[in-house]
PDB file of N, CA and C in Angstrom:
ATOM      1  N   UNK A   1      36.849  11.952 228.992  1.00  0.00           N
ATOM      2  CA  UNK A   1      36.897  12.291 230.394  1.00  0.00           C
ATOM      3  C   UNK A   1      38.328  12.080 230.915  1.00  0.00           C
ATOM      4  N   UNK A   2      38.956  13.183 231.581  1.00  0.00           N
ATOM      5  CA  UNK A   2      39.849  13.150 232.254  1.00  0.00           C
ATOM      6  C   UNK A   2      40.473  12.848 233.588  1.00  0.00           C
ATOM      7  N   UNK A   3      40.945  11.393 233.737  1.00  0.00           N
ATOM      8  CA  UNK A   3      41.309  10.569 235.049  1.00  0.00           C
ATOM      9  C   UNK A   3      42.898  11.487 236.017  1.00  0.00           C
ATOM     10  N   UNK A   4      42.775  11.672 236.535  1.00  0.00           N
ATOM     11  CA  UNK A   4      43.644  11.723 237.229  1.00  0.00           C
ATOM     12  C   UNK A   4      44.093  11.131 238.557  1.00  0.00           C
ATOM     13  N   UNK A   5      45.526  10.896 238.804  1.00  0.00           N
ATOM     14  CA  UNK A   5      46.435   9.787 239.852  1.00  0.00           C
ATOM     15  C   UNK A   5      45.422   9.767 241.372  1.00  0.00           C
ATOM     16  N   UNK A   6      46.194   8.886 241.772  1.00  0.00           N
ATOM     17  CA  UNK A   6      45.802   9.057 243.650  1.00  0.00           C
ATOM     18  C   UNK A   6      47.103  10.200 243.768  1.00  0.00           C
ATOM     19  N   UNK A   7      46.443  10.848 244.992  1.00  0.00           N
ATOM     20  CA  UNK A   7      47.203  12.242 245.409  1.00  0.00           C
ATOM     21  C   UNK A   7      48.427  11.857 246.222  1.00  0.00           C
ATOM     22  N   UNK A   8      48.168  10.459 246.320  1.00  0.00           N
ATOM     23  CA  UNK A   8      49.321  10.024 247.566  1.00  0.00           C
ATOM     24  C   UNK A   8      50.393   9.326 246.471  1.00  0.00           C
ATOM     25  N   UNK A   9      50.249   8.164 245.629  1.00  0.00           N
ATOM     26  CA  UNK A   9      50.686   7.572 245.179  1.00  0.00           C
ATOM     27  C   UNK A   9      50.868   7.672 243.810  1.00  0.00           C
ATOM     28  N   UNK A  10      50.123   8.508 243.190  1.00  0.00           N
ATOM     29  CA  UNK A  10      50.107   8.839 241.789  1.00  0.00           C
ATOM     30  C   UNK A  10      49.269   7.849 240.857  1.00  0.00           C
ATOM     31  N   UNK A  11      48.868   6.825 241.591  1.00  0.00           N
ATOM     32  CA  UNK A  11      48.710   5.318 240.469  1.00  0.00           C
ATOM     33  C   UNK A  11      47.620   6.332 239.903  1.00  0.00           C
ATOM     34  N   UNK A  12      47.188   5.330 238.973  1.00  0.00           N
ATOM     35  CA  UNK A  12      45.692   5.538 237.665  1.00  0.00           C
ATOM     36  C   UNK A  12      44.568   5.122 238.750  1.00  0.00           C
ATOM     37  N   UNK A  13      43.659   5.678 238.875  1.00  0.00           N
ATOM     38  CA  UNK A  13      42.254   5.938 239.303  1.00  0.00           C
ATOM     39  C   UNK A  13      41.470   4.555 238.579  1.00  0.00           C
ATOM     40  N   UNK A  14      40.758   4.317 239.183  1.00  0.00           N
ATOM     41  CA  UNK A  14      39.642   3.347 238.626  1.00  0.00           C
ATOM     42  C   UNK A  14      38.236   3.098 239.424  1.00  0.00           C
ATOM     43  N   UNK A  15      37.447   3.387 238.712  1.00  0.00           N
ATOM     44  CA  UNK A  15      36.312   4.093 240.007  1.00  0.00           C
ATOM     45  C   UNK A  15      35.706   4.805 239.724  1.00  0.00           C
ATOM     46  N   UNK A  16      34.685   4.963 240.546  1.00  0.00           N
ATOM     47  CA  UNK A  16      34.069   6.351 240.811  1.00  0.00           C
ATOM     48  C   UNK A  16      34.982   7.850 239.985  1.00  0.00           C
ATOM     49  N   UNK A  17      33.932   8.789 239.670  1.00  0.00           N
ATOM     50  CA  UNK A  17      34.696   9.677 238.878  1.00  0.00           C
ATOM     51  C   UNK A  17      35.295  10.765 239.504  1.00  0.00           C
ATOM     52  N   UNK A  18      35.076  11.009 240.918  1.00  0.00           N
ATOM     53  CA  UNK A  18      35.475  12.269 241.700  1.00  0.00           C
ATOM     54  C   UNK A  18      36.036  11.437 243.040  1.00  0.00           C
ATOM     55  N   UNK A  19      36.730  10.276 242.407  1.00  0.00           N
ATOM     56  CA  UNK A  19      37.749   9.328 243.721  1.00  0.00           C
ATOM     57  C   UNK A  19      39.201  10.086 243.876  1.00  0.00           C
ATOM     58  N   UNK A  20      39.587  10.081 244.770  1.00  0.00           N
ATOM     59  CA  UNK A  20      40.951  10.652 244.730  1.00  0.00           C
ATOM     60  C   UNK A  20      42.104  10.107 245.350  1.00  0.00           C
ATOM     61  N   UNK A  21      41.925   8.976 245.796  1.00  0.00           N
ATOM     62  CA  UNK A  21      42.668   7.881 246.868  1.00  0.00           C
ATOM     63  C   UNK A  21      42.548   6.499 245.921  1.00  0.00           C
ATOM     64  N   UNK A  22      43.604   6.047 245.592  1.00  0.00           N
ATOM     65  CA  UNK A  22      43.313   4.583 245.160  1.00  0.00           C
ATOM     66  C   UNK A  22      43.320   3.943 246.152  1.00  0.00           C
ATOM     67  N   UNK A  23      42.928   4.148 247.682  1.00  0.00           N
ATOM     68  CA  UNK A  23      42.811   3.046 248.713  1.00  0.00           C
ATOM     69  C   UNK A  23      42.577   3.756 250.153  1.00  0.00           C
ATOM     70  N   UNK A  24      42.798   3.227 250.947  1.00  0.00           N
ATOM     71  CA  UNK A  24      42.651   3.848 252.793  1.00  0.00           C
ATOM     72  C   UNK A  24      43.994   3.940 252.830  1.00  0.00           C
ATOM     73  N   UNK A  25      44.834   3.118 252.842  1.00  0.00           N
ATOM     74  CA  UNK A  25      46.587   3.792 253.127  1.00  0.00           C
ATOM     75  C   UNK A  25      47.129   4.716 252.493  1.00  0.00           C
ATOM     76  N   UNK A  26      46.348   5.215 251.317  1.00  0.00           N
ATOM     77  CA  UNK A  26      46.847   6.089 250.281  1.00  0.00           C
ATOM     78  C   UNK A  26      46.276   7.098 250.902  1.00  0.00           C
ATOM     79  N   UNK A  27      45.210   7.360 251.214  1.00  0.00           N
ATOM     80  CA  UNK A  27      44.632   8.312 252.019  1.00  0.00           C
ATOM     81  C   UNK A  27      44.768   8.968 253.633  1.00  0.00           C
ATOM     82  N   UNK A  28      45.052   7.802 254.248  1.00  0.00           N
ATOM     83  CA  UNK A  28      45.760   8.013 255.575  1.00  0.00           C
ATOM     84  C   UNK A  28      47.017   8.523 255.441  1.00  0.00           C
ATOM     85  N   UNK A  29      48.055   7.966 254.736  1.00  0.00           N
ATOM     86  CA  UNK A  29      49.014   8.462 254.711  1.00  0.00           C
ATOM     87  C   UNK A  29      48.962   9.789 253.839  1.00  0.00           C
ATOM     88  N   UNK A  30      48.796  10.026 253.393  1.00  0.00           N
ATOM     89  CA  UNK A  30      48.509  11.662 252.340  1.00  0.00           C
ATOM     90  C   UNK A  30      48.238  12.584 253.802  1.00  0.00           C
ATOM     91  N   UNK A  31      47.002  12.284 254.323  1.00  0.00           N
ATOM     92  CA  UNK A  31      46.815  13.338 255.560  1.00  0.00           C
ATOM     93  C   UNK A  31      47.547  13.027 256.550  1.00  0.00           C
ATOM     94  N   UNK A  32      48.417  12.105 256.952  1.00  0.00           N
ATOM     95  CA  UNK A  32      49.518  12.515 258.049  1.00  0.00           C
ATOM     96  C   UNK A  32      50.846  12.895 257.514  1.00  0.00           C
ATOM     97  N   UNK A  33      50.901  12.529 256.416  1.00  0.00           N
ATOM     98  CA  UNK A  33      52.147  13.367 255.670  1.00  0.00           C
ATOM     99  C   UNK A  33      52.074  14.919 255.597  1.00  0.00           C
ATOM    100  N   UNK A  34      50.524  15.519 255.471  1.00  0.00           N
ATOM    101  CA  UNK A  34      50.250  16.747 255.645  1.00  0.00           C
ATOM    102  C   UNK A  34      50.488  17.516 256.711  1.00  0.00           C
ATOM    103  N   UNK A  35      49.932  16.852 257.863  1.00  0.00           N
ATOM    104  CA  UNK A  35      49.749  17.497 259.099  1.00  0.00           C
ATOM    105  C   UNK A  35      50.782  17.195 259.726  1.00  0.00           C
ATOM    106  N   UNK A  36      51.744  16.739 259.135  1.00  0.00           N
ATOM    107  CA  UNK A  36      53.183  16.808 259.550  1.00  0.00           C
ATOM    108  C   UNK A  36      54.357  18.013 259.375  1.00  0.00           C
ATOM    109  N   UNK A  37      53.819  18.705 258.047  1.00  0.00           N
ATOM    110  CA  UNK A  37      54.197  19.811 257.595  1.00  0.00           C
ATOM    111  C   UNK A  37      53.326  21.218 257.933  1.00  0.00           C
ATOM    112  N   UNK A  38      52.237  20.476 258.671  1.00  0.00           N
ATOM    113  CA  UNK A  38      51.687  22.301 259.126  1.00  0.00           C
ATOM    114  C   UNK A  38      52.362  21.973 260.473  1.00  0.00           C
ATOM    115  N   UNK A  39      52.186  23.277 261.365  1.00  0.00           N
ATOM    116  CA  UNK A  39      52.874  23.733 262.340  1.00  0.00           C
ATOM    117  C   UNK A  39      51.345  22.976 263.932  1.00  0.00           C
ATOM    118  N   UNK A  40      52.382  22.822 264.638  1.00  0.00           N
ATOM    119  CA  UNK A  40      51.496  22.108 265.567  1.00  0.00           C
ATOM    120  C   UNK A  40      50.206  22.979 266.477  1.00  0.00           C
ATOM    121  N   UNK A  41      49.326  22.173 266.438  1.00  0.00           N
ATOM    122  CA  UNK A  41      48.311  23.226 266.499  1.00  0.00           C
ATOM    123  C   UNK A  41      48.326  23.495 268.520  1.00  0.00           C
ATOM    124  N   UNK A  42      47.785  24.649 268.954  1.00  0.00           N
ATOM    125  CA  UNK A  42      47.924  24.859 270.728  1.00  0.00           C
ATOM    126  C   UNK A  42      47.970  24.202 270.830  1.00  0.00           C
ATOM    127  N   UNK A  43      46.736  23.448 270.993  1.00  0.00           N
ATOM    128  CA  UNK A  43      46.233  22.318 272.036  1.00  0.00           C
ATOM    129  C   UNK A  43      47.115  20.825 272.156  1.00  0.00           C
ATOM    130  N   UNK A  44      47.829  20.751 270.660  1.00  0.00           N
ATOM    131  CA  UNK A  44      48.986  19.687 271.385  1.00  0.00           C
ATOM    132  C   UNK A  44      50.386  20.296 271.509  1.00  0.00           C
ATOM    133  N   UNK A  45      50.402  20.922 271.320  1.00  0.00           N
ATOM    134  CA  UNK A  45      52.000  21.775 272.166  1.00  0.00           C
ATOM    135  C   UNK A  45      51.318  22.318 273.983  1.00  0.00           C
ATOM    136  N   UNK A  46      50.345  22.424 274.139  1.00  0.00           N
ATOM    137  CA  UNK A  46      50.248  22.645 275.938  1.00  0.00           C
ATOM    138  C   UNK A  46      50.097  21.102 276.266  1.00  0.00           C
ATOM    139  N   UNK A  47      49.110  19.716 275.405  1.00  0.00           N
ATOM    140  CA  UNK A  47      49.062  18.499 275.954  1.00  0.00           C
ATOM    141  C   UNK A  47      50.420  18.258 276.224  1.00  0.00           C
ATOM    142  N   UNK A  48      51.390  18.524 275.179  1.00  0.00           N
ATOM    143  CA  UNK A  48      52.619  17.454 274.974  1.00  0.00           C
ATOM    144  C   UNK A  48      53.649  17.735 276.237  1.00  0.00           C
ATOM    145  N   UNK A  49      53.609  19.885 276.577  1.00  0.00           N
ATOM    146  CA  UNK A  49      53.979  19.819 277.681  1.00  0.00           C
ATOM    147  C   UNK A  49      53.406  19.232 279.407  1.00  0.00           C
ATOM    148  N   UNK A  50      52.795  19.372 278.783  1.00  0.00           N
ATOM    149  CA  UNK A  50      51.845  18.484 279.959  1.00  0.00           C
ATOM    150  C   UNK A  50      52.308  17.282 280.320  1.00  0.00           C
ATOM    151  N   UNK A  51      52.405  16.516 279.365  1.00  0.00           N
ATOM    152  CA  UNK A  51      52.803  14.962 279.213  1.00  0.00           C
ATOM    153  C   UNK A  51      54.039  15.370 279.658  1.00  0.00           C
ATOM    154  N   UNK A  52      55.162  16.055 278.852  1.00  0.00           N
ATOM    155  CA  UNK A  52      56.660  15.826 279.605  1.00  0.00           C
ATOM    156  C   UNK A  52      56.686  16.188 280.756  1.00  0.00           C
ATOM    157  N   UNK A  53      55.957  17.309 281.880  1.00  0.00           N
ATOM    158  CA  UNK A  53      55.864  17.974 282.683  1.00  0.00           C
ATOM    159  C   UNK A  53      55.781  16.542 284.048  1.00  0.00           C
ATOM    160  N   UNK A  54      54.954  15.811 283.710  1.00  0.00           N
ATOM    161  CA  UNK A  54      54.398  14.974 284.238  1.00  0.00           C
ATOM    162  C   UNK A  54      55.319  13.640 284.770  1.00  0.00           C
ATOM    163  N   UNK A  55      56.129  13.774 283.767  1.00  0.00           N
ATOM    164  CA  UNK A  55      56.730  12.613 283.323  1.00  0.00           C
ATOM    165  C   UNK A  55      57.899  12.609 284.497  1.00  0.00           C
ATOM    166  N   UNK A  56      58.223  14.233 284.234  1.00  0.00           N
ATOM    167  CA  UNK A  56      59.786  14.685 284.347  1.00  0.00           C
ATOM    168  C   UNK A  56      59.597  14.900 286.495  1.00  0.00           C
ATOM    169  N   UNK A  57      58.304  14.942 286.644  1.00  0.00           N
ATOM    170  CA  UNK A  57      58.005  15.175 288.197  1.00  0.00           C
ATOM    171  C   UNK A  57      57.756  13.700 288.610  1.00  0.00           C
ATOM    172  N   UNK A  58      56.846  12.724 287.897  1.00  0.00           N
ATOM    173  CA  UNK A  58      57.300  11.136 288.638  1.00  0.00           C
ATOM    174  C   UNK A  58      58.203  10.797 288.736  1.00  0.00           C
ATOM    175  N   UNK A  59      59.133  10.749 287.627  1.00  0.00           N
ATOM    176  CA  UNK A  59      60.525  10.361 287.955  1.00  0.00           C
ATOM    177  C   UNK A  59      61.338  10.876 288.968  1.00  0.00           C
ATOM    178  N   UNK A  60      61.169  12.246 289.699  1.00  0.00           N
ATOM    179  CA  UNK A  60      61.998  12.484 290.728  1.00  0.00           C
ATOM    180  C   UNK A  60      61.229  12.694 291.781  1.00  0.00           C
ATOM    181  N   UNK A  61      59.858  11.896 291.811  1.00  0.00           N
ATOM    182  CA  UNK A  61      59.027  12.238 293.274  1.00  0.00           C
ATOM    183  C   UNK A  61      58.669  10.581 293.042  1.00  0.00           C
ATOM    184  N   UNK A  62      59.873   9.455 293.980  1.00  0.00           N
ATOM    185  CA  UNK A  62      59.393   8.190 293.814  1.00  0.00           C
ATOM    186  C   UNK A  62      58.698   7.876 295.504  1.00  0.00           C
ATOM    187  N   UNK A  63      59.201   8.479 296.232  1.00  0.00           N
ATOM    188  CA  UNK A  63      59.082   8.855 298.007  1.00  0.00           C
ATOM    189  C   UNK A  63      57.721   9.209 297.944  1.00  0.00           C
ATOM    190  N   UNK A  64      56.663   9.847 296.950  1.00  0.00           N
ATOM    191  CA  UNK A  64      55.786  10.905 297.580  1.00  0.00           C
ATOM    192  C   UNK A  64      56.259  12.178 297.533  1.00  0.00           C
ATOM    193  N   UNK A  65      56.970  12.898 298.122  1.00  0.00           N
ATOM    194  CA  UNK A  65      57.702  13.897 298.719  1.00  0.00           C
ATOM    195  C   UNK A  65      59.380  14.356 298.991  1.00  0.00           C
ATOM    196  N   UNK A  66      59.870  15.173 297.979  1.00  0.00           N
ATOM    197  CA  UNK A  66      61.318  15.355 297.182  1.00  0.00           C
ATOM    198  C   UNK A  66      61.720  16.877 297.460  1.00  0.00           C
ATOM    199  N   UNK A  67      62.587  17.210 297.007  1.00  0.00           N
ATOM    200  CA  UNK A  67      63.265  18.185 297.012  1.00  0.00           C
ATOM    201  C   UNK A  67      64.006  18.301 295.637  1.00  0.00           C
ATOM    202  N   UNK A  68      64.033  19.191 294.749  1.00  0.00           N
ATOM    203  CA  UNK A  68      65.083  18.914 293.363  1.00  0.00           C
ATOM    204  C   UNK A  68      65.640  20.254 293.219  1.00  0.00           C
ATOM    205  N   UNK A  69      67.030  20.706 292.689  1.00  0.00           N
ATOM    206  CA  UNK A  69      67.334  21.876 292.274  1.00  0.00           C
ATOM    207  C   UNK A  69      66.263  22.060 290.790  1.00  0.00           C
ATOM    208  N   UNK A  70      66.119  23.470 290.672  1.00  0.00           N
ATOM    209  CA  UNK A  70      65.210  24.251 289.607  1.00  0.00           C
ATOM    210  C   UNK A  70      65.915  23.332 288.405  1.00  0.00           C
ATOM    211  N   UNK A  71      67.271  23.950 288.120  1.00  0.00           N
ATOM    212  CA  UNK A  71      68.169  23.810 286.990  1.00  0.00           C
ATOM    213  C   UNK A  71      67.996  22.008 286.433  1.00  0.00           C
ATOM    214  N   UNK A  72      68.240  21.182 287.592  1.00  0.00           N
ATOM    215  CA  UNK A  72      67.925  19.976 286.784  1.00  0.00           C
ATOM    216  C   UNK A  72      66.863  19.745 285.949  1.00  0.00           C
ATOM    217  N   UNK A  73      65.829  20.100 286.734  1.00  0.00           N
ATOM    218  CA  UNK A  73      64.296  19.917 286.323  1.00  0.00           C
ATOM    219  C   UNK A  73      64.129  20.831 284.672  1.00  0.00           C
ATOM    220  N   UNK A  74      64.669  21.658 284.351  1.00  0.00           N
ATOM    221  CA  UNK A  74      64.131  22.903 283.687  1.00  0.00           C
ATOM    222  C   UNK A  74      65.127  22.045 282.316  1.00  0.00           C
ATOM    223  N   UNK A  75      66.481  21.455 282.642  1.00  0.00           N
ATOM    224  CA  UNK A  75      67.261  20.705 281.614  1.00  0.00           C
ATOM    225  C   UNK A  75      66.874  19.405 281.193  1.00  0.00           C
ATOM    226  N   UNK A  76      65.964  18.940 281.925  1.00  0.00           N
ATOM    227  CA  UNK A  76      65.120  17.602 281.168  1.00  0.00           C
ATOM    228  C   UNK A  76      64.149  17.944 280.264  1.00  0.00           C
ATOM    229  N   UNK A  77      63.638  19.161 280.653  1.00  0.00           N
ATOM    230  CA  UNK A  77      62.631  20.190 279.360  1.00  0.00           C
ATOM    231  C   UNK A  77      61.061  20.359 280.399  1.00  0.00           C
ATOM    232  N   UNK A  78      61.210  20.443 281.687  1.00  0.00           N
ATOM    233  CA  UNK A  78      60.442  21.257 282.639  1.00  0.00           C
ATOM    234  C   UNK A  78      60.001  22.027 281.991  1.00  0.00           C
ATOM    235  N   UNK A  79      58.554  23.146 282.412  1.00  0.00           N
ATOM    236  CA  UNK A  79      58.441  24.405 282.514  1.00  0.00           C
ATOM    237  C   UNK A  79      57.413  24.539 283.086  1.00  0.00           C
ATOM    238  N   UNK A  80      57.756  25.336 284.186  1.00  0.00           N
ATOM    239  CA  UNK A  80      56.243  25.286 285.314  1.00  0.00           C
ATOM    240  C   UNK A  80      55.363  26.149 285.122  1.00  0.00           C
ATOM    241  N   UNK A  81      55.336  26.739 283.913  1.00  0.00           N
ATOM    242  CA  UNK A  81      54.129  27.261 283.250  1.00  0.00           C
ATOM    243  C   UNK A  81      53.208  26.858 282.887  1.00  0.00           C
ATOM    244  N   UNK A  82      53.091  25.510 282.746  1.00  0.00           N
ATOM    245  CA  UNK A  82      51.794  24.382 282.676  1.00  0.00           C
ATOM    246  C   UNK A  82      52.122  23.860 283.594  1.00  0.00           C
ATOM    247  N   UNK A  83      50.442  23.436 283.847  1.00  0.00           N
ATOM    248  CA  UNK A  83      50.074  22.677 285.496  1.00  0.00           C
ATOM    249  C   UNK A  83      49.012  22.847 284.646  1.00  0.00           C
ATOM    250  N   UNK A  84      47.825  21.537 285.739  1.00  0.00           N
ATOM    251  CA  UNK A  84      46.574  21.450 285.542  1.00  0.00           C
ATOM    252  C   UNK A  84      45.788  22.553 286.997  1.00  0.00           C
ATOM    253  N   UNK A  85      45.870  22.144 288.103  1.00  0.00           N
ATOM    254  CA  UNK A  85      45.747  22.798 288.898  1.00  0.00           C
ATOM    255  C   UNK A  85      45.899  23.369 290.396  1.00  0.00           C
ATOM    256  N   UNK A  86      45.398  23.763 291.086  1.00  0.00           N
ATOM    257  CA  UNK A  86      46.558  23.935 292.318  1.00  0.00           C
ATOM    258  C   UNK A  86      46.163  23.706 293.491  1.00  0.00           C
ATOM    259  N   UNK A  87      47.144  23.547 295.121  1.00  0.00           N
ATOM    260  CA  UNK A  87      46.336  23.501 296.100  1.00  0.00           C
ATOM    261  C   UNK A  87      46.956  24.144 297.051  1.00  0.00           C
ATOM    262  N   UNK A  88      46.403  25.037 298.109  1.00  0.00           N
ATOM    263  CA  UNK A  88      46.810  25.613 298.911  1.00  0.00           C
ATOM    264  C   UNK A  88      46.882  25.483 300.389  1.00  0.00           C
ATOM    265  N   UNK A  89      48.148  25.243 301.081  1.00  0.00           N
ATOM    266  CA  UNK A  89      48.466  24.346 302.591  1.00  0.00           C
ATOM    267  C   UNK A  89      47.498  25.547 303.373  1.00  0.00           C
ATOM    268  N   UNK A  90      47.747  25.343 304.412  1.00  0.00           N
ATOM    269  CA  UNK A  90      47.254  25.881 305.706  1.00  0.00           C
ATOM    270  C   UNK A  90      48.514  27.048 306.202  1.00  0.00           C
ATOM    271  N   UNK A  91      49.632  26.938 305.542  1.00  0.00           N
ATOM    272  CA  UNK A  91      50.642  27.912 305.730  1.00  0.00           C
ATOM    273  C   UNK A  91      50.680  29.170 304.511  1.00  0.00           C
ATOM    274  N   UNK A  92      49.679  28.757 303.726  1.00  0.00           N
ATOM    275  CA  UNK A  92      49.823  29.546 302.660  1.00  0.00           C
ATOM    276  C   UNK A  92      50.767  29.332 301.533  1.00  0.00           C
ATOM    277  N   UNK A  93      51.033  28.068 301.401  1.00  0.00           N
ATOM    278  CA  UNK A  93      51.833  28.281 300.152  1.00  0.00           C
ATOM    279  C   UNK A  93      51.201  27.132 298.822  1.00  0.00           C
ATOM    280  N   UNK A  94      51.367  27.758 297.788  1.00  0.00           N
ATOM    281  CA  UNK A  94      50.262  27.358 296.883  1.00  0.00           C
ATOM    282  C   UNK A  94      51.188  26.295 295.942  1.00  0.00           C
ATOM    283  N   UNK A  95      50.542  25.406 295.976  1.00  0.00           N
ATOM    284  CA  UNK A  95      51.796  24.303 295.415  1.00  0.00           C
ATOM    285  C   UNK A  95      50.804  24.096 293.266  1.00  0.00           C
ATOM    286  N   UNK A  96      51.137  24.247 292.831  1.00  0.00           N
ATOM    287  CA  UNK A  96      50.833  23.768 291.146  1.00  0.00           C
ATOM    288  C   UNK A  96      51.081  22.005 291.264  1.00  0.00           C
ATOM    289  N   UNK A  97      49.829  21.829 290.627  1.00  0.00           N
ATOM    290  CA  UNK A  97      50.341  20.375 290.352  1.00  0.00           C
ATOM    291  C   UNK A  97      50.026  20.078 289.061  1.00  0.00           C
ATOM    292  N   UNK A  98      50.398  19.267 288.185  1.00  0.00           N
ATOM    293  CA  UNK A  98      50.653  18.446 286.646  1.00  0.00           C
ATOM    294  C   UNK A  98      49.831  17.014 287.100  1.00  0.00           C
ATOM    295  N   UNK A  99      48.819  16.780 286.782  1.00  0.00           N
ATOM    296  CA  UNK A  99      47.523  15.943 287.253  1.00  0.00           C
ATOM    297  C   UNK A  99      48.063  15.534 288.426  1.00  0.00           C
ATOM    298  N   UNK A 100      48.840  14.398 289.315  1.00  0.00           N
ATOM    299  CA  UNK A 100      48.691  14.006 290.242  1.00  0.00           C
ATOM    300  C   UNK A 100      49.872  14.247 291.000  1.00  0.00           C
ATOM    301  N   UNK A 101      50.834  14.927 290.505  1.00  0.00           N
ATOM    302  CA  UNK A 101      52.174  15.177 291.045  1.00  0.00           C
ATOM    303  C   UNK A 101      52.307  16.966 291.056  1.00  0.00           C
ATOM    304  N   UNK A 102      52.476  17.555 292.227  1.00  0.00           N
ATOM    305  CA  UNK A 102      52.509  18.502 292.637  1.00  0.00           C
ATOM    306  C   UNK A 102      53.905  19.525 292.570  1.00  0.00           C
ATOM    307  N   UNK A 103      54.763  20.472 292.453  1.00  0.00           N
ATOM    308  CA  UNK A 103      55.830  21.234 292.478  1.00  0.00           C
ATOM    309  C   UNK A 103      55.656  22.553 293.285  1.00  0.00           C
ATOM    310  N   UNK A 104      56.304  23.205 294.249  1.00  0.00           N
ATOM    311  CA  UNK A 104      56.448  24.381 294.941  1.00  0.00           C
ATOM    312  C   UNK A 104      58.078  24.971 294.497  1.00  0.00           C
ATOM    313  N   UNK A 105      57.835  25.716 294.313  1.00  0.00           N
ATOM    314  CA  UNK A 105      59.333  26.727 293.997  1.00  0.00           C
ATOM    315  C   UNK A 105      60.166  27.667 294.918  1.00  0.00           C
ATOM    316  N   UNK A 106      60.767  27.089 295.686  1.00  0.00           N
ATOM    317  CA  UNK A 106      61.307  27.167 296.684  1.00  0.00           C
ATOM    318  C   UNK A 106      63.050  28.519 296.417  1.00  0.00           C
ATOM    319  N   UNK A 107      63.322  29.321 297.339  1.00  0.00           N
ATOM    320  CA  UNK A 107      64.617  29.588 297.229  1.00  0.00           C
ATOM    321  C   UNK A 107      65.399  29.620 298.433  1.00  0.00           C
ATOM    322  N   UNK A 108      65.871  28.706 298.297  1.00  0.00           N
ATOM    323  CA  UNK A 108      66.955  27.950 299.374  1.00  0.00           C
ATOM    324  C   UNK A 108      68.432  28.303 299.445  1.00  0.00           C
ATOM    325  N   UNK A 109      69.035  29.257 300.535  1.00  0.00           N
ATOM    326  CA  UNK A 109      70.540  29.732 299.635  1.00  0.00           C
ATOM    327  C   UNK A 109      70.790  29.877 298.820  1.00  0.00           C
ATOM    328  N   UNK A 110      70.269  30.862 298.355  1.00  0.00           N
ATOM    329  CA  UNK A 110      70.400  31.337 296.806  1.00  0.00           C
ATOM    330  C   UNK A 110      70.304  30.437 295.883  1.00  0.00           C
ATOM    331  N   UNK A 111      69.699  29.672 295.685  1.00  0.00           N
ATOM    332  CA  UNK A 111      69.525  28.193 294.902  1.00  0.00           C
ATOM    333  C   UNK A 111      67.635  27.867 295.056  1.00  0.00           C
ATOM    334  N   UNK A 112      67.344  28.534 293.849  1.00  0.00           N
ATOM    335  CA  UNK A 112      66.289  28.136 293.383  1.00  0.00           C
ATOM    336  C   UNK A 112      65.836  26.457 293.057  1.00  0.00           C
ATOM    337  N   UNK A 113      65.348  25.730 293.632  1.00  0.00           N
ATOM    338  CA  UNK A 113      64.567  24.303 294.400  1.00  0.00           C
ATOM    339  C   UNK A 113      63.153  24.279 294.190  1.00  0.00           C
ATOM    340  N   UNK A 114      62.626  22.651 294.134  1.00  0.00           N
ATOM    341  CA  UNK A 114      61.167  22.569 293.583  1.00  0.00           C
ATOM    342  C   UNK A 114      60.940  21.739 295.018  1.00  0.00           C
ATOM    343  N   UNK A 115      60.101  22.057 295.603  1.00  0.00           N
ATOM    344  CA  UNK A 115      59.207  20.233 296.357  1.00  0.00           C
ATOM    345  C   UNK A 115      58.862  20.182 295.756  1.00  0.00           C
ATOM    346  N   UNK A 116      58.867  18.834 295.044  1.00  0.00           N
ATOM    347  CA  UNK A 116      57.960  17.747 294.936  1.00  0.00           C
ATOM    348  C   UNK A 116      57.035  17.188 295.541  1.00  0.00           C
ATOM    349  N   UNK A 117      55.473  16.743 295.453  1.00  0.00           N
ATOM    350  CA  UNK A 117      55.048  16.159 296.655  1.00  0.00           C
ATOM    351  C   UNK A 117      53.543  15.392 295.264  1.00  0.00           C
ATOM    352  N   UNK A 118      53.112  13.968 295.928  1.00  0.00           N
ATOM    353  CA  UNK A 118      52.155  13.732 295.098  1.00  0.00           C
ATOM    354  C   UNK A 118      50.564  14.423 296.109  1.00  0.00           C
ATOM    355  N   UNK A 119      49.375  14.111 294.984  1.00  0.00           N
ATOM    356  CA  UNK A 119      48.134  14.636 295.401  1.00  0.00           C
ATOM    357  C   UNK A 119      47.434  13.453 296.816  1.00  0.00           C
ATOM    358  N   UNK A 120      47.653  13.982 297.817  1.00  0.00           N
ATOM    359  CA  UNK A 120      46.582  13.055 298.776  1.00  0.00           C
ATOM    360  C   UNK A 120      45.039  13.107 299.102  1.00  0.00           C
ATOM    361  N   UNK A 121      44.692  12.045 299.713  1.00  0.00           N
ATOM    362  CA  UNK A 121      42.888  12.161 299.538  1.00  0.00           C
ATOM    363  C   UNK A 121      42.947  13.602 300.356  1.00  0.00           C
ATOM    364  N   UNK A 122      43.243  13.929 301.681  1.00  0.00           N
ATOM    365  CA  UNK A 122      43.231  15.222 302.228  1.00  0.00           C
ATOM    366  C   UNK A 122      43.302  16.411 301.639  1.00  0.00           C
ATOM    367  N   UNK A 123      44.174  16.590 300.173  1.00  0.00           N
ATOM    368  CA  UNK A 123      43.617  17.774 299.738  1.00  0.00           C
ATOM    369  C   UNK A 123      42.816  18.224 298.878  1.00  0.00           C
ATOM    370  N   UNK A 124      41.451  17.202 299.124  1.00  0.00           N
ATOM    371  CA  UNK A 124      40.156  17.840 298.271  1.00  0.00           C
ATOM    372  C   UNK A 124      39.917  19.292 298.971  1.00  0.00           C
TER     373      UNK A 124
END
């Protein structure tokens, strides 16, 4: 009968006859060494922007309520193409928000601008 290595580590098998891991770290690490080399799947390339999206709007909405040029925001690695979801004033303008922190896209003298503003109990 023919033994062959752990897939991670190569050692000699001892065991069971259809084992393929000489251990749990040999095995954990084998599958994140893998899924390191496939390509990232949607759902965490929209989370991850999500997460930076999020990140990149607390940090410049510490007031509640901000003003930022586009260009800064978009060079920290912004993109207001993800948002979770949105709310709309009484003036009509529809603000996107990234769970609890909100952005409007403003053009101000030719200078494209975000408000900032966080989510209040008032706009259920």
């Amino acid at each position: 009968m023919k033994r062959n290595g752990c897939k991670s580590c190569g050692k000699e098998l001892t065991g069971r006859s259809d084992k393929v891991f000489c251990d749990l770290h040999c095995k954990s690490s084998y599958h994140y060494r893998r899924s390191l080399e496939e390509a990232p799947r949607f759902y965490n390339q929209v989370d991850n922007q999500l997460k930076l999206n999020r990140k990149i709007l607390k940090s410049f909405n510490k007031a509640g309520k901000s003003t930022v040029r586009a260009n800064v925001l978009k060079e920290q690695g912004f993109n207001s193409k993800f948002f979770t979801h949105y709310w709309k004033n009484q003036k009509g303008d529809v603000y996107l928000f990234v769970y609890e922190y909100g952005f409007l896209r403003k053009k101000e003298q030719n200078l494209e601008k975000y408000i900032l503003i966080q989510w209040q109990d008032y706009m259920n």
